[in-house]
C-alpha atoms as a PDB file:
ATOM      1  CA  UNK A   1     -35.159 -21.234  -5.126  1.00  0.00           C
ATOM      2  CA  UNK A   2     -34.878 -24.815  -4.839  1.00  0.00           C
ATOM      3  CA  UNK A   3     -31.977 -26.889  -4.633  1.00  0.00           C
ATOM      4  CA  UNK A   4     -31.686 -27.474  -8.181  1.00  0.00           C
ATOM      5  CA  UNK A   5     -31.742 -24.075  -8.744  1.00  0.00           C
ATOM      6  CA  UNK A   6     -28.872 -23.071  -6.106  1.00  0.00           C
ATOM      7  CA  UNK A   7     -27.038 -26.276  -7.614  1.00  0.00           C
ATOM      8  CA  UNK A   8     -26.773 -24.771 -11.464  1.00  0.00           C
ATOM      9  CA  UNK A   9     -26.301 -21.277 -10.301  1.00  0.00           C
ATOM     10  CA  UNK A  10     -23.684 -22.380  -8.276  1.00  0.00           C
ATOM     11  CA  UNK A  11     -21.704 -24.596 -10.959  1.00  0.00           C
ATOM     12  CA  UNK A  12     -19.091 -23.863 -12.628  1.00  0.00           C
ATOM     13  CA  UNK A  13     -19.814 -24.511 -16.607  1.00  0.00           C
ATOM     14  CA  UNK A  14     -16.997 -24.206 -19.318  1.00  0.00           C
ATOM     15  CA  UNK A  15     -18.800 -20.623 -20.457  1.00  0.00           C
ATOM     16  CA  UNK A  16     -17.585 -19.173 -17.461  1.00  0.00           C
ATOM     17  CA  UNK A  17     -13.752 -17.077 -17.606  1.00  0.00           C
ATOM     18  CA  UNK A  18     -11.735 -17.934 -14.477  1.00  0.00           C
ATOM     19  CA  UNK A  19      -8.631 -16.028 -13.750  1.00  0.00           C
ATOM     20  CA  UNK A  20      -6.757 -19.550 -13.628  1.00  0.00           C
ATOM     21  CA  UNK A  21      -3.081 -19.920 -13.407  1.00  0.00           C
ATOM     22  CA  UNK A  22      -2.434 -16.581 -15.576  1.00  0.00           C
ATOM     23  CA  UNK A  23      -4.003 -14.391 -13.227  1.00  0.00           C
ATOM     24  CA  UNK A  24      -2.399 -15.962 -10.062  1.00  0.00           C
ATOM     25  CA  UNK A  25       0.905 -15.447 -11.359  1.00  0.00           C
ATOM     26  CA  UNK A  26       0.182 -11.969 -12.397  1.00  0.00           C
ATOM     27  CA  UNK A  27      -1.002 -11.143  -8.837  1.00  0.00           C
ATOM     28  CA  UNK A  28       2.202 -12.814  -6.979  1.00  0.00           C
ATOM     29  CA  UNK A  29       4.455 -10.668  -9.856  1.00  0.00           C
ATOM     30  CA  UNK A  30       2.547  -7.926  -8.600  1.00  0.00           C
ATOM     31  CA  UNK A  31       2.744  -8.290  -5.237  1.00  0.00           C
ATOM     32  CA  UNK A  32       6.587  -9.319  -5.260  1.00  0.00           C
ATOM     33  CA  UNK A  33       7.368  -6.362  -7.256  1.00  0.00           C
ATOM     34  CA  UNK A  34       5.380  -4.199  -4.479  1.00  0.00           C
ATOM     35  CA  UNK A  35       7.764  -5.867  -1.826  1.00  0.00           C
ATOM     36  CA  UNK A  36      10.590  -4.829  -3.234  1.00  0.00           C
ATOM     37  CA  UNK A  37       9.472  -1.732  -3.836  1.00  0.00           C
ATOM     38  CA  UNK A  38       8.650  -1.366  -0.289  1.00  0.00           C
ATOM     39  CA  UNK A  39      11.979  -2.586   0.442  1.00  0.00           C
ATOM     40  CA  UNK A  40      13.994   0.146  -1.994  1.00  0.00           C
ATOM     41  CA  UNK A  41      12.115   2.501  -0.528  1.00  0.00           C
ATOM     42  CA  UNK A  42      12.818   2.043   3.232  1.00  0.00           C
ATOM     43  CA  UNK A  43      16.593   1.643   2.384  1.00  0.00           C
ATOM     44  CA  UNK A  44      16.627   5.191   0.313  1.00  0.00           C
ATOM     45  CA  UNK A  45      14.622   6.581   3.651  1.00  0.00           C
ATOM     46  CA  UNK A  46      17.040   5.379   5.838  1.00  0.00           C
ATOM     47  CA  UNK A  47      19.843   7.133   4.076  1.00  0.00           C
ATOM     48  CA  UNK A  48      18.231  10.421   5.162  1.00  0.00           C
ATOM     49  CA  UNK A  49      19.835  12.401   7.830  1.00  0.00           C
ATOM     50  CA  UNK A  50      17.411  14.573   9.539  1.00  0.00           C
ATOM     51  CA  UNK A  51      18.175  16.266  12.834  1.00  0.00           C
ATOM     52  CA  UNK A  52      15.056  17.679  14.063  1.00  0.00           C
ATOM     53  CA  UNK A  53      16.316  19.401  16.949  1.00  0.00           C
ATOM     54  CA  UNK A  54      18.476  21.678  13.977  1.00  0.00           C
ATOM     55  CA  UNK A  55      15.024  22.282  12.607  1.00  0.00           C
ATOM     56  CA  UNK A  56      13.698  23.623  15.370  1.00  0.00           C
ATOM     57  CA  UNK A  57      16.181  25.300  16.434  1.00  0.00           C
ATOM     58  CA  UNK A  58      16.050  27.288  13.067  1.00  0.00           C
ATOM     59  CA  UNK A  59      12.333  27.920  13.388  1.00  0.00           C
ATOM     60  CA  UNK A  60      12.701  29.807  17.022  1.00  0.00           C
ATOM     61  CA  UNK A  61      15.322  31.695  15.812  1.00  0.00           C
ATOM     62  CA  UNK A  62      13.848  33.401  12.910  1.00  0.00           C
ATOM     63  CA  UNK A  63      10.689  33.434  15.456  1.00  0.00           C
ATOM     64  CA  UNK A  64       8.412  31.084  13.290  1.00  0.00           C
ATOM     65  CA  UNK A  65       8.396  28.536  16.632  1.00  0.00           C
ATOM     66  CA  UNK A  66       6.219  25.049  15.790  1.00  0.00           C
ATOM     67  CA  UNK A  67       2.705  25.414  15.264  1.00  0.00           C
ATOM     68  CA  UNK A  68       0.840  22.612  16.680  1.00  0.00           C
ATOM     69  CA  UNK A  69      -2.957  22.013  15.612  1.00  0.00           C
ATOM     70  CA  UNK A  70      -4.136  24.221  18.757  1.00  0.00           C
ATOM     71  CA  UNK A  71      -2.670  26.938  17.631  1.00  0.00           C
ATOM     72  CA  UNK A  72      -4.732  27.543  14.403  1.00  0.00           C
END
């Protein structure tokens, strides 16, 4: 290829569909609804009380006991 050729392969012509300010603003919307998302969801997390020792404590009793990976 010569430079020329690199040159007009490279350009950017009006035929060619760019994402422009439209798709920008979609991807920040997106991305800004993901955040809060994110953020809902560690808030509804954090408003689960889970005692593990009580869990445990259950399983040895009714002789099930924690299986760790080894075990299988």
């Amino acid at each position: 290829m010569t430079s020329q050729t690199a040159l007009s392969v490279l350009a950017v012509s009006a035929d060619r569909v760019t994402p422009g300010l439209l798709g920008f603003l979609v991807v920040a919307a997106l991305g800004v609804a993901t955040w809060f998302l994110i953020k809902s969801m560690n808030k509804q997390l954090k408003k689960i009380d889970f005692d593990e020792s009580k869990t445990q404590a259950r399983g040895e009793r009714d002789g099930a006991g924690s299986t760790t990976d080894e075990d299988r």
